[in-house]
N, C-alpha and C. Protein backbone atom coordinates (compact mmCIF):
# COMPACT_ATOMS: atom_id res chain seq x y z
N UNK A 1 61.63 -110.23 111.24
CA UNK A 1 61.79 -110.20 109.82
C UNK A 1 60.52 -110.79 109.20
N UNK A 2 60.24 -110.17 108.60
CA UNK A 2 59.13 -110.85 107.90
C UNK A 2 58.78 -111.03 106.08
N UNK A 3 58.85 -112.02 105.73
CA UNK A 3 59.03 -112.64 104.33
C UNK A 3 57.88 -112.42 103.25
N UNK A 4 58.00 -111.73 102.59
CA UNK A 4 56.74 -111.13 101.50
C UNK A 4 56.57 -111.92 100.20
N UNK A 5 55.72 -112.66 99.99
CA UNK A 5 55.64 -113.55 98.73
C UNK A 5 56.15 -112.41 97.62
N UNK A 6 57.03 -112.80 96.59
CA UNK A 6 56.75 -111.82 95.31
C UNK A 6 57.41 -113.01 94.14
N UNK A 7 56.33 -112.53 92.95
CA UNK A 7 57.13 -113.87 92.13
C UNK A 7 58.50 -113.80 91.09
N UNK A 8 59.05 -114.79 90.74
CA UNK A 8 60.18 -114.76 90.84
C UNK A 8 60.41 -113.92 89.08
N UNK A 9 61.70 -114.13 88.77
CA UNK A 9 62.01 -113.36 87.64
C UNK A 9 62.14 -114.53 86.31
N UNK A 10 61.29 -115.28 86.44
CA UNK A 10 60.72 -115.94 85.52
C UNK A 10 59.42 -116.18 85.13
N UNK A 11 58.22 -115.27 86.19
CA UNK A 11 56.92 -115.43 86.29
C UNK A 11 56.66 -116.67 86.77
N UNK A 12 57.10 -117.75 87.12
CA UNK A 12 56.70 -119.51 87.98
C UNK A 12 56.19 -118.81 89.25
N UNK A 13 54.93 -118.04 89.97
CA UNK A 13 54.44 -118.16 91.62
C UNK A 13 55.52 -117.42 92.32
N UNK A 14 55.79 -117.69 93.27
CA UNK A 14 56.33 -116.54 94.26
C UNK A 14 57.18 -117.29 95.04
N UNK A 15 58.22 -116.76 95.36
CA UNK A 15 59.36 -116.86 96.12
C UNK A 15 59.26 -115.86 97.75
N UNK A 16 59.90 -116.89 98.68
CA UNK A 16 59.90 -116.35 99.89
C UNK A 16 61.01 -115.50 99.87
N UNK A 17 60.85 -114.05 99.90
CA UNK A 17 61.79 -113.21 99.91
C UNK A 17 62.36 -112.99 101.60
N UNK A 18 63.46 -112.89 101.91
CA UNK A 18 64.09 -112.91 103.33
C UNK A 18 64.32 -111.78 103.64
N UNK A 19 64.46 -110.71 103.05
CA UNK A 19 65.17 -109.38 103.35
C UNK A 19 64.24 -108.54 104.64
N UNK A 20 64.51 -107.98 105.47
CA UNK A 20 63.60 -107.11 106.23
C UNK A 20 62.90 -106.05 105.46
N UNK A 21 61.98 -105.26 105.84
CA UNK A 21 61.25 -104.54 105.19
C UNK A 21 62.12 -103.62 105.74
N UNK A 22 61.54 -101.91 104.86
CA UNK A 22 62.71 -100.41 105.04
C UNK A 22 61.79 -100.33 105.85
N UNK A 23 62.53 -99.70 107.18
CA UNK A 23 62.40 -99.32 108.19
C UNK A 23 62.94 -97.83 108.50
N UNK A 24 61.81 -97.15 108.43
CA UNK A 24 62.23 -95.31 109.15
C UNK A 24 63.29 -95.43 110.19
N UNK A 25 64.43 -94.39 109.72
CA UNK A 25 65.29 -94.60 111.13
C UNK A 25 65.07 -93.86 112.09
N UNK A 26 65.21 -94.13 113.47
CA UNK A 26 64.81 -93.63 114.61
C UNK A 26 66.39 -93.56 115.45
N UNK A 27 65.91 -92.88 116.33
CA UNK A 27 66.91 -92.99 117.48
C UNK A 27 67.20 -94.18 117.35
N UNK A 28 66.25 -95.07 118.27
CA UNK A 28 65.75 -96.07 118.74
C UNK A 28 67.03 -97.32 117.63
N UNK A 29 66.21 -96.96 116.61
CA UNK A 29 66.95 -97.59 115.15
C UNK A 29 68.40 -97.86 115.14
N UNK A 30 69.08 -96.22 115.36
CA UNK A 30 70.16 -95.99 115.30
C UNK A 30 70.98 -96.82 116.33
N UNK A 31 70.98 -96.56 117.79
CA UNK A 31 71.09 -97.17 118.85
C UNK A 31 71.70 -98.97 118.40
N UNK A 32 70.12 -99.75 117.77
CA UNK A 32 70.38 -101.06 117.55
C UNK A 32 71.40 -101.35 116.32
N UNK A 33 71.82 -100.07 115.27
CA UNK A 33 72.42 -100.64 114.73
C UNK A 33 74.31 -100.58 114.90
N UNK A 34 74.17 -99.42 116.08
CA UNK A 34 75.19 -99.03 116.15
C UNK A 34 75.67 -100.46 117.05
N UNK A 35 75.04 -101.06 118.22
CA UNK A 35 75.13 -102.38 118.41
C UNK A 35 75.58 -103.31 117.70
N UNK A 36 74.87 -103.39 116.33
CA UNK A 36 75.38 -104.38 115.64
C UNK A 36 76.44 -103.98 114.83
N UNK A 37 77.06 -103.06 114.48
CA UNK A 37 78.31 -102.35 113.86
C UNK A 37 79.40 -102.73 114.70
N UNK A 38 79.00 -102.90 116.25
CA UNK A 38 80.00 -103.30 117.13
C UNK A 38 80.37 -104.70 116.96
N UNK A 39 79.05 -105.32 117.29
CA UNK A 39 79.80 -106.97 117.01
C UNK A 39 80.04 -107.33 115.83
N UNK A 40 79.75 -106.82 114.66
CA UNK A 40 80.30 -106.91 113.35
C UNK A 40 81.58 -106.88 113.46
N UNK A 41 81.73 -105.42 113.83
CA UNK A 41 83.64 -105.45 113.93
C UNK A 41 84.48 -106.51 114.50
N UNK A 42 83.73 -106.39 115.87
CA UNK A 42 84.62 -107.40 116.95
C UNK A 42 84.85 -109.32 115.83
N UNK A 43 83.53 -109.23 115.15
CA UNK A 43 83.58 -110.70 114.29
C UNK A 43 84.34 -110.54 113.41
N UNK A 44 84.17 -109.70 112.50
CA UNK A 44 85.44 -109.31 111.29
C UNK A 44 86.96 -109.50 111.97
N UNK A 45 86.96 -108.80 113.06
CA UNK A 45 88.46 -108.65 113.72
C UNK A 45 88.91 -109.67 114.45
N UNK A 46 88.26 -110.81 114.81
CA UNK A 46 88.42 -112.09 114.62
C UNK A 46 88.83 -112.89 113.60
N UNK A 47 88.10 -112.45 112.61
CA UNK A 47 88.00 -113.47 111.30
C UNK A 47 89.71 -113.06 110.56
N UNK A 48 89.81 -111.56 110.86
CA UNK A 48 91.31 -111.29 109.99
C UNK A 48 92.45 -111.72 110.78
N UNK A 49 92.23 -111.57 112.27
CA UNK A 49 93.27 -112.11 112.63
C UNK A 49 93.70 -113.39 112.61
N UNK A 50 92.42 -114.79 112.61
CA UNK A 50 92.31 -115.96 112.55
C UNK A 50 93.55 -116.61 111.13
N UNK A 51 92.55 -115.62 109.80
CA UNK A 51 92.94 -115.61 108.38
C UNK A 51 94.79 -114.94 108.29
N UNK A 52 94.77 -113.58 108.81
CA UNK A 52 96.00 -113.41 108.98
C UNK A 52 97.67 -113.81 109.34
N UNK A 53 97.27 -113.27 110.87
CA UNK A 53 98.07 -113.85 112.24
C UNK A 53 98.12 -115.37 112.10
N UNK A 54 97.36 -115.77 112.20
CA UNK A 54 97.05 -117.32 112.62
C UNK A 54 97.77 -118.14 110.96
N UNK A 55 97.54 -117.70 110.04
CA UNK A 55 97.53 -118.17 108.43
C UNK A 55 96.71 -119.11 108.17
N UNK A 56 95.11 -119.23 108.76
CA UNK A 56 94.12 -120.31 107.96
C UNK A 56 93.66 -120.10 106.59
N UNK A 57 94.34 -119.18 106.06
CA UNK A 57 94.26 -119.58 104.61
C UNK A 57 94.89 -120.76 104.31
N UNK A 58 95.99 -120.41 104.81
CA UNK A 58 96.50 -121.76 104.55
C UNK A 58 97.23 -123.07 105.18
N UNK A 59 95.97 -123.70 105.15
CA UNK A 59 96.15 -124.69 106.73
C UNK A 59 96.41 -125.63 106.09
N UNK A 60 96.35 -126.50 104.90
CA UNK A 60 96.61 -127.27 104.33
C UNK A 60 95.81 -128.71 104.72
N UNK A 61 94.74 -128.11 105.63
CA UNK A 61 94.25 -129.54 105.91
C UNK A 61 92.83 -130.73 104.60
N UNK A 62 93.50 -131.71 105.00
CA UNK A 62 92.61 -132.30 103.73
C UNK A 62 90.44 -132.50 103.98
N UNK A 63 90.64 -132.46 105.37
CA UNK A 63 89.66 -132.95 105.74
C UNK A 63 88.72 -132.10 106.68
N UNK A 64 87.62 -131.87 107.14
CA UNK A 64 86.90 -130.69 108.15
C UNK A 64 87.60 -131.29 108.97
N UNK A 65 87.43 -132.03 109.54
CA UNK A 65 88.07 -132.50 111.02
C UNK A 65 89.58 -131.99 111.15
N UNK A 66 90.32 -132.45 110.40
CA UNK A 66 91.62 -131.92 110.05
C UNK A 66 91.38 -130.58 110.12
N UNK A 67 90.69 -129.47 109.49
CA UNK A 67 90.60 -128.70 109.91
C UNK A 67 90.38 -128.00 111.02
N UNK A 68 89.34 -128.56 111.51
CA UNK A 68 88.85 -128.48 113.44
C UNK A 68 90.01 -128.43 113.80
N UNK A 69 91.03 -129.62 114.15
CA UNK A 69 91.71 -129.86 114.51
C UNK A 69 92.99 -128.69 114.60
N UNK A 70 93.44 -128.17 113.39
CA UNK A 70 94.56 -127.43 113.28
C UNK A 70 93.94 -125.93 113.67
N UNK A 71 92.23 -125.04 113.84
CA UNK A 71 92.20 -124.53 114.26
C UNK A 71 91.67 -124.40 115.75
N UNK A 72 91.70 -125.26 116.19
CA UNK A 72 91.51 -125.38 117.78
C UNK A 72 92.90 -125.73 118.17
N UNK A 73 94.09 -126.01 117.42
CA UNK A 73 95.62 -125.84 118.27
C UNK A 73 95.77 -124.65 117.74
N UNK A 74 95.74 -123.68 116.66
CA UNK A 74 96.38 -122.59 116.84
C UNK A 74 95.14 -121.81 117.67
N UNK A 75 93.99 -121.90 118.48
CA UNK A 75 93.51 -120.75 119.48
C UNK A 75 94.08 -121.50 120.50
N UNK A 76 94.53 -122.58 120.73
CA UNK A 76 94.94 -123.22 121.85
C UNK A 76 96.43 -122.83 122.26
N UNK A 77 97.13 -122.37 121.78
CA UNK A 77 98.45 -121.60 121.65
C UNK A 77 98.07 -120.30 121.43
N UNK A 78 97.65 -119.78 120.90
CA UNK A 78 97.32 -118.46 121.33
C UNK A 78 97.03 -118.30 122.55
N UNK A 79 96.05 -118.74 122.99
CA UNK A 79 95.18 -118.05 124.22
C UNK A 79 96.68 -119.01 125.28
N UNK A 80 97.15 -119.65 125.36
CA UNK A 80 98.29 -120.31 126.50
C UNK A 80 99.20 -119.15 126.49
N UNK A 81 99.28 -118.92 125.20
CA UNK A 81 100.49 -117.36 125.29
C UNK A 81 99.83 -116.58 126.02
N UNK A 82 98.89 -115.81 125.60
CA UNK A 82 98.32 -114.76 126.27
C UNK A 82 98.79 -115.25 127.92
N UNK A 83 97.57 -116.45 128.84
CA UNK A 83 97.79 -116.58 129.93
C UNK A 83 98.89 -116.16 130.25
N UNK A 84 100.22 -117.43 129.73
CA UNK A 84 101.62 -117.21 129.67
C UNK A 84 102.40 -115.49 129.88
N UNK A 85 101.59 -114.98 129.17
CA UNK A 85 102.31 -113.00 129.54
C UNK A 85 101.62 -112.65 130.44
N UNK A 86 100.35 -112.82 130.59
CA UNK A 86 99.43 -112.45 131.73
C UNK A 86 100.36 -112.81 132.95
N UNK A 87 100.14 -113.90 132.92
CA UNK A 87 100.94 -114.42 134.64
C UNK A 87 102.70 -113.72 134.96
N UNK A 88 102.88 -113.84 133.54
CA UNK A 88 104.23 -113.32 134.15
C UNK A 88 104.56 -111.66 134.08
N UNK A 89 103.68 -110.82 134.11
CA UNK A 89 103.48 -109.48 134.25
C UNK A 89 103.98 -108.65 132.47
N UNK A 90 103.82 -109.51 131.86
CA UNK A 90 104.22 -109.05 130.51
C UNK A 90 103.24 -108.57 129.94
N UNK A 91 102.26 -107.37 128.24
CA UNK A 91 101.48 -107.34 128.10
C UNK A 91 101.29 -109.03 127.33
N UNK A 92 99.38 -108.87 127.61
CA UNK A 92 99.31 -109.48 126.67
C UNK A 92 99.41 -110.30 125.36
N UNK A 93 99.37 -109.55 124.59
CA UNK A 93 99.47 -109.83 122.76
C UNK A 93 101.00 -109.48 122.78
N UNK A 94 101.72 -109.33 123.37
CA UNK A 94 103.35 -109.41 123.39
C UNK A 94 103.71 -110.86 122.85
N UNK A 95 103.20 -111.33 121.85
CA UNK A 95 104.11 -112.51 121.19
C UNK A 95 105.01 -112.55 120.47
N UNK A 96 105.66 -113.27 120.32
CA UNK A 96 106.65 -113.76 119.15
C UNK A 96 106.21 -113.77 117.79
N UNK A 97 106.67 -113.34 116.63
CA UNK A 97 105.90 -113.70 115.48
C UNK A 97 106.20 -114.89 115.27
N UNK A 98 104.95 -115.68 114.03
CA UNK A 98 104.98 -116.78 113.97
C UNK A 98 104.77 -117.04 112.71
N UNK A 99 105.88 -118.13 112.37
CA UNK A 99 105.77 -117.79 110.65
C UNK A 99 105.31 -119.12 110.04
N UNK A 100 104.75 -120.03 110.73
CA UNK A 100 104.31 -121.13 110.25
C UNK A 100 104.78 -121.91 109.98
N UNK A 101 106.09 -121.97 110.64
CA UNK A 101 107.12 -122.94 109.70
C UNK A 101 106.93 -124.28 111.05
């Protein structure tokens, strides 16, 4: 990436702009972005299920730590379930719903 002085929208000197420059698409191009379309998803589809399934919208915690805390027990129960069906020949994501109560 590389950062192109341009000045700002008040005329004060120039601002480090972050954006990548346009880039011709290529195969080549295509290839890397279709890569990153992948782990995009896979992160998004994390993030909804976390927000969703899990309900960290609303965790109610007062504090980051408190927070840490309440989302490292709900992946910590998740992923024990999973094992938990794994071992006992069940699928996977075969859980119980969970309503937060």
């Amino acid at each position: 990436m590389v950062a192109e002085a341009r000045p700002d929208e008040r005329g004060r000197g120039g601002v480090a702009d972050q954006r990548p420059r346009h880039v011709a698409r290529t195969a080549s191009n295509k290839a890397g972005e279709r890569r990153l379309a992948s782990v995009r998803l896979a992160i998004e589809s994390v993030f909804s299920n976390l927000k969703g399934q899990m309900r960290l919208e609303r965790h109610l915690a007062k504090t980051p730590a408190g927070l840490a805390v309440r989302i490292a027990q709900r992946l910590l129960a998740l992923t024990l379930g999973i094992l938990l069906n794994t071992l006992a020949g069940r699928p996977a994501r075969a859980l119980a719903a969970y309503d937060g109560r």
